[in-house]
Protein backbone atom coordinates (compact mmCIF):
# COMPACT_ATOMS: atom_id res chain seq x y z
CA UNK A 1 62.31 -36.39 301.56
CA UNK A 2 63.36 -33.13 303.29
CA UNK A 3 63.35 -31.01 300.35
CA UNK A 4 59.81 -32.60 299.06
CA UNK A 5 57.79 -31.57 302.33
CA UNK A 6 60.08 -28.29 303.20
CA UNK A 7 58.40 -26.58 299.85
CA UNK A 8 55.55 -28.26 298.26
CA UNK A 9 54.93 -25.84 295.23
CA UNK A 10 56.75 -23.24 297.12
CA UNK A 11 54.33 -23.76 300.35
CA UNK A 12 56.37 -24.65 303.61
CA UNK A 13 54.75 -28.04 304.62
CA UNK A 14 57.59 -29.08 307.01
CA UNK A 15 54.90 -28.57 309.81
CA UNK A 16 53.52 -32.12 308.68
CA UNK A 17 56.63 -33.43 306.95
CA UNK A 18 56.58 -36.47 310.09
CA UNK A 19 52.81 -36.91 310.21
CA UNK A 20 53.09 -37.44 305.92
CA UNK A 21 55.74 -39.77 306.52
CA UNK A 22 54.20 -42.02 308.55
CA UNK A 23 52.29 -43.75 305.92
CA UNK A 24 52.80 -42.21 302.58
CA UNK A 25 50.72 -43.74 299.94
CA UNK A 26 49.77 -41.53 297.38
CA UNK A 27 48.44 -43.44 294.56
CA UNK A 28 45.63 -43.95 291.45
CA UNK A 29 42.49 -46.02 291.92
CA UNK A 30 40.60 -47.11 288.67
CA UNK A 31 36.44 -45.31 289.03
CA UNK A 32 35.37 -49.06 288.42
CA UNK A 33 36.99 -50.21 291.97
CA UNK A 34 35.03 -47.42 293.96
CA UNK A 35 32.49 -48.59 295.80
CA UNK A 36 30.39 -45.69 296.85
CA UNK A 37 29.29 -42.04 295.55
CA UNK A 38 31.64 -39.71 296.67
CA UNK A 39 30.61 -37.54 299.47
CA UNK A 40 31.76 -34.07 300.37
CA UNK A 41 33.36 -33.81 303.58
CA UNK A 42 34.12 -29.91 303.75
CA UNK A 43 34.04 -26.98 301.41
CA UNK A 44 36.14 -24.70 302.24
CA UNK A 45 36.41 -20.77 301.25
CA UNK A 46 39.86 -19.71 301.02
CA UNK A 47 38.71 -16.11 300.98
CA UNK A 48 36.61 -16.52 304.18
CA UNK A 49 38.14 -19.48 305.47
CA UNK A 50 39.50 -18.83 309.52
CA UNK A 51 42.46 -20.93 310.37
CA UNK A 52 40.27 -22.15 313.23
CA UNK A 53 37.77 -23.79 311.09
CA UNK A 54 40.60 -26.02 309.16
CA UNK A 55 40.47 -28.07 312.25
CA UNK A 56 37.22 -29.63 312.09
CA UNK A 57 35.13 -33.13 312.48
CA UNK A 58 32.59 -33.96 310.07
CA UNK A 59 29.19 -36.39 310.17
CA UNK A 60 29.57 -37.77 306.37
CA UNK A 61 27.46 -41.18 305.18
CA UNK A 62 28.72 -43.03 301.94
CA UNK A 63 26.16 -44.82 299.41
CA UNK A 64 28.08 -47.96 299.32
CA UNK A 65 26.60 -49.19 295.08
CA UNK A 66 27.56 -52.81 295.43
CA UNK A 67 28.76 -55.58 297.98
CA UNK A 68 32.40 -55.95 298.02
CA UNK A 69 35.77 -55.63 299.62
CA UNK A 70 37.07 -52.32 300.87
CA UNK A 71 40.55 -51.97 301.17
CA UNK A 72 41.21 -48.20 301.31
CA UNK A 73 39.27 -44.55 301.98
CA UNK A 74 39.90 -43.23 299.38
CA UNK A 75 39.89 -39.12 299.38
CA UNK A 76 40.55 -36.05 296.62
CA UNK A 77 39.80 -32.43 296.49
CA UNK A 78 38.44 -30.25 294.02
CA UNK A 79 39.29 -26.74 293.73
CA UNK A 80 38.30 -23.78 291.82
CA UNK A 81 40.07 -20.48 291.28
CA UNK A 82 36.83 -18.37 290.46
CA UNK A 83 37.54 -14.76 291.13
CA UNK A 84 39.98 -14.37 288.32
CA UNK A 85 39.70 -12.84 284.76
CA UNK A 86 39.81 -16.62 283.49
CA UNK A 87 38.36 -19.23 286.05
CA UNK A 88 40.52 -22.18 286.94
CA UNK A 89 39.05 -25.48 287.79
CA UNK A 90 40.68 -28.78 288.22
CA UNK A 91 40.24 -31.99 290.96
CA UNK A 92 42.35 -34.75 292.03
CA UNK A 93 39.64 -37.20 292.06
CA UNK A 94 37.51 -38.61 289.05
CA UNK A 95 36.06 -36.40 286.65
């Protein structure tokens, strides 16, 4: 796993290399086993972004749609390269 978390798309993440490999579980979940709306935690600028604010805590409520089990949080990010000649969009998450 060194060379995996050492350059992640040619970022150094070796910072959190032992805090990602505590529980790594990176994995798909179908849209019809989610049980809430998602919710947006944080946007974040990365043109005005301070690397004080990327430590933060966040008040967030979910919509839960129907009674069930929950068995994971599940999380993505969507991101948007805007302030190019051709904007870039794309999200991990559901679309």
């Amino acid at each position: 796993m060194r060379a995996v978390w050492d350059q992640v798309y040619g970022f150094d993440f070796s910072c959190i290399k032992k805090l990602a490999l505590r529980e790594p579980l990176v994995d798909t979940v179908d849209k019809d086993s989610i049980v809430s709306d998602a919710c947006a935690i944080k946007v974040i600028d990365i043109f005005t972004v301070k690397k004080e604010e990327l430590n933060f805590v966040a008040d967030f409520k979910l919509n839960i749609k129907r009674s069930d089990y929950v068995h994971a949080f599940v999380a993505y990010f969507d991101i948007g390269f805007t302030c190019i000649h051709k904007p870039v969009r794309f999200s991990t998450g559901i679309g």
